[in-house]
C-alpha atoms as a PDB file:
ATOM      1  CA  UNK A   1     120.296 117.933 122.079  1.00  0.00           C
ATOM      2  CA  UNK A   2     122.294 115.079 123.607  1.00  0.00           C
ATOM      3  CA  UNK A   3     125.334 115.628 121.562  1.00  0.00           C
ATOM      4  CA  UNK A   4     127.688 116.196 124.866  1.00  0.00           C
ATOM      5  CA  UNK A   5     126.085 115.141 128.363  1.00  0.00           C
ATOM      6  CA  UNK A   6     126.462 115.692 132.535  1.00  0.00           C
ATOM      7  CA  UNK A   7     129.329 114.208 133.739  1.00  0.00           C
ATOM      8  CA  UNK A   8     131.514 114.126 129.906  1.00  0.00           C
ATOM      9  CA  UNK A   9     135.240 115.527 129.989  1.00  0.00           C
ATOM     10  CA  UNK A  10     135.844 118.436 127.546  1.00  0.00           C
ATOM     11  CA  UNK A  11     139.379 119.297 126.888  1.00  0.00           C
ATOM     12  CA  UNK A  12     140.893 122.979 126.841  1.00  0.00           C
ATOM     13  CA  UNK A  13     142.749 123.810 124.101  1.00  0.00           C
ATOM     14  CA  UNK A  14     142.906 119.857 123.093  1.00  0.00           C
ATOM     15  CA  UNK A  15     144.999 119.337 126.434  1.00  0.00           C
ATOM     16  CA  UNK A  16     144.524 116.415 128.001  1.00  0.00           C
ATOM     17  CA  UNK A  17     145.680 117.355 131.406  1.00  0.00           C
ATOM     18  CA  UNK A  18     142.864 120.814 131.598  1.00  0.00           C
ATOM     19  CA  UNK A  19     139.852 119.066 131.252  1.00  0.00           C
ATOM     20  CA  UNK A  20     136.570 120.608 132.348  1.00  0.00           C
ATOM     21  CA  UNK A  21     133.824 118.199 133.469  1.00  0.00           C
ATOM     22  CA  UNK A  22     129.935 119.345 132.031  1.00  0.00           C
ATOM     23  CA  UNK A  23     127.430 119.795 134.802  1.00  0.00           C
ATOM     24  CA  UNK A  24     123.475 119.017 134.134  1.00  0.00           C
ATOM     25  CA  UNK A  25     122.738 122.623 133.947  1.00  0.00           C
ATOM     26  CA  UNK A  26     125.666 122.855 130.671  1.00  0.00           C
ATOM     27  CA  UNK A  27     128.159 125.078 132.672  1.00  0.00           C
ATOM     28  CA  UNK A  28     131.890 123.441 132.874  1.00  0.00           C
ATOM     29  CA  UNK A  29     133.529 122.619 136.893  1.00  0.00           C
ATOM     30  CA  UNK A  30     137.209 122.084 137.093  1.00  0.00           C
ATOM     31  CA  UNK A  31     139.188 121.960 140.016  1.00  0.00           C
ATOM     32  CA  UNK A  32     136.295 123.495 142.215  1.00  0.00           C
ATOM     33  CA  UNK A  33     135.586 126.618 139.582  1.00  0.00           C
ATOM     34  CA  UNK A  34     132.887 126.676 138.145  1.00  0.00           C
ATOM     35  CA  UNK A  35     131.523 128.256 134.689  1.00  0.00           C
ATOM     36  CA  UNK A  36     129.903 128.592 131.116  1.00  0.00           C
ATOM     37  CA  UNK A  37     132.661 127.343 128.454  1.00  0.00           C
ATOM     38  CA  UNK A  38     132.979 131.231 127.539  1.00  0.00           C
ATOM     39  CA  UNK A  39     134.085 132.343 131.478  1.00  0.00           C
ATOM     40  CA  UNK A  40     135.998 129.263 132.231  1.00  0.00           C
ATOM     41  CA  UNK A  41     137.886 129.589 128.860  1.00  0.00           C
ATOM     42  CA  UNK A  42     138.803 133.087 129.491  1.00  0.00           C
ATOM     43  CA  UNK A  43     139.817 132.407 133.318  1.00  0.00           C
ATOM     44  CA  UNK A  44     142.201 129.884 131.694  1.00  0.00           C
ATOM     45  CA  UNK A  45     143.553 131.934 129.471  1.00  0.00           C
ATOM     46  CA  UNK A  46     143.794 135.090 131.015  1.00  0.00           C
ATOM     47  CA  UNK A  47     142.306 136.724 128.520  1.00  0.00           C
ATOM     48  CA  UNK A  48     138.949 136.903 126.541  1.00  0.00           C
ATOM     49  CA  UNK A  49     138.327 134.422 124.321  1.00  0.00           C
ATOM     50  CA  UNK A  50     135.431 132.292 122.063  1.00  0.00           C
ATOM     51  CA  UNK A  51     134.381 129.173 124.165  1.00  0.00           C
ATOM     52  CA  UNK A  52     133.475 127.728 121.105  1.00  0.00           C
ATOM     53  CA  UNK A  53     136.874 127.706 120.245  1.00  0.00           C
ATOM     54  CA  UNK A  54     138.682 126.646 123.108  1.00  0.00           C
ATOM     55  CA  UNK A  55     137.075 123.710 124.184  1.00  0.00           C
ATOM     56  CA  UNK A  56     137.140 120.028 122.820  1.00  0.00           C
ATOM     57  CA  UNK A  57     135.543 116.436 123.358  1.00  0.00           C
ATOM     58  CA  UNK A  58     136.452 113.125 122.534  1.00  0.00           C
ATOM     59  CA  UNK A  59     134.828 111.097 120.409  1.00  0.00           C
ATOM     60  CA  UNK A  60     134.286 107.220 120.182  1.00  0.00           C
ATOM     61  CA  UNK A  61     137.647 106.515 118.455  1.00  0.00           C
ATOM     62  CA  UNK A  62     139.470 108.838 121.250  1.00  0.00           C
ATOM     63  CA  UNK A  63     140.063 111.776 118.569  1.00  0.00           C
ATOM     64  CA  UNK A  64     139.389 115.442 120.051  1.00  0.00           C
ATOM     65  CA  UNK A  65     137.413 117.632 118.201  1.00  0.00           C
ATOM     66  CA  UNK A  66     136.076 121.365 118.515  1.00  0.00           C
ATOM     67  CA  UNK A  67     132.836 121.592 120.305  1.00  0.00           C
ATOM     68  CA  UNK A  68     131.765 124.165 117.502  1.00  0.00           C
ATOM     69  CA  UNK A  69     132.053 121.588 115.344  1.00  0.00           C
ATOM     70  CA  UNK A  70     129.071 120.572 116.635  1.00  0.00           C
ATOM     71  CA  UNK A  71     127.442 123.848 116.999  1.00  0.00           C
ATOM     72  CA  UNK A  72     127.613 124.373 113.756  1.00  0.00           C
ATOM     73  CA  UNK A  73     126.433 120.869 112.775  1.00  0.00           C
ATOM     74  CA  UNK A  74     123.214 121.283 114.882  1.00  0.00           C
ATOM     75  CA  UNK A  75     122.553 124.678 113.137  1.00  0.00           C
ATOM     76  CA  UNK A  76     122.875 122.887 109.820  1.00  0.00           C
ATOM     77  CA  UNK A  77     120.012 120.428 110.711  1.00  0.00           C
ATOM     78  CA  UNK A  78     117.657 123.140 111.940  1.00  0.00           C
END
């Protein structure tokens, strides 16, 4: 839906220094490892955990914010 895009910078757990870079097929790469935001979230963790949750973007005034945020934004429009 265009809302995040290849090549953008999420942010685990709002920390600036774990960020996770979005590949054109939507899974997450960082530092070689590859994954969907669920797997890579729980790898980082070591523990399960709701991908939803865990990861964050920036926005155009540099303030992170929950990428189920926009989940549940798109759901509202549809």
């Amino acid at each position: 839906n265009g809302l995040l895009t290849p090549g953008q910078a999420l942010y685990f757990r709002k920390d600036r220094s774990l960020a996770a870079i979005i590949r054109p097929d939507g899974h997450l790469v960082m530092d070689g490892v590859e994954g969907s935001i669920h797997a890579l979230g729980t790898r980082l963790q070591n523990s399960a955990g709701n991908g939803w949750d865990l990861w964050f973007y920036e926005d155009k005034a540099g303030e992170l914010h929950s990428i189920d945020e926009l989940r549940q934004a798109l759901r509202k429009a549809v």
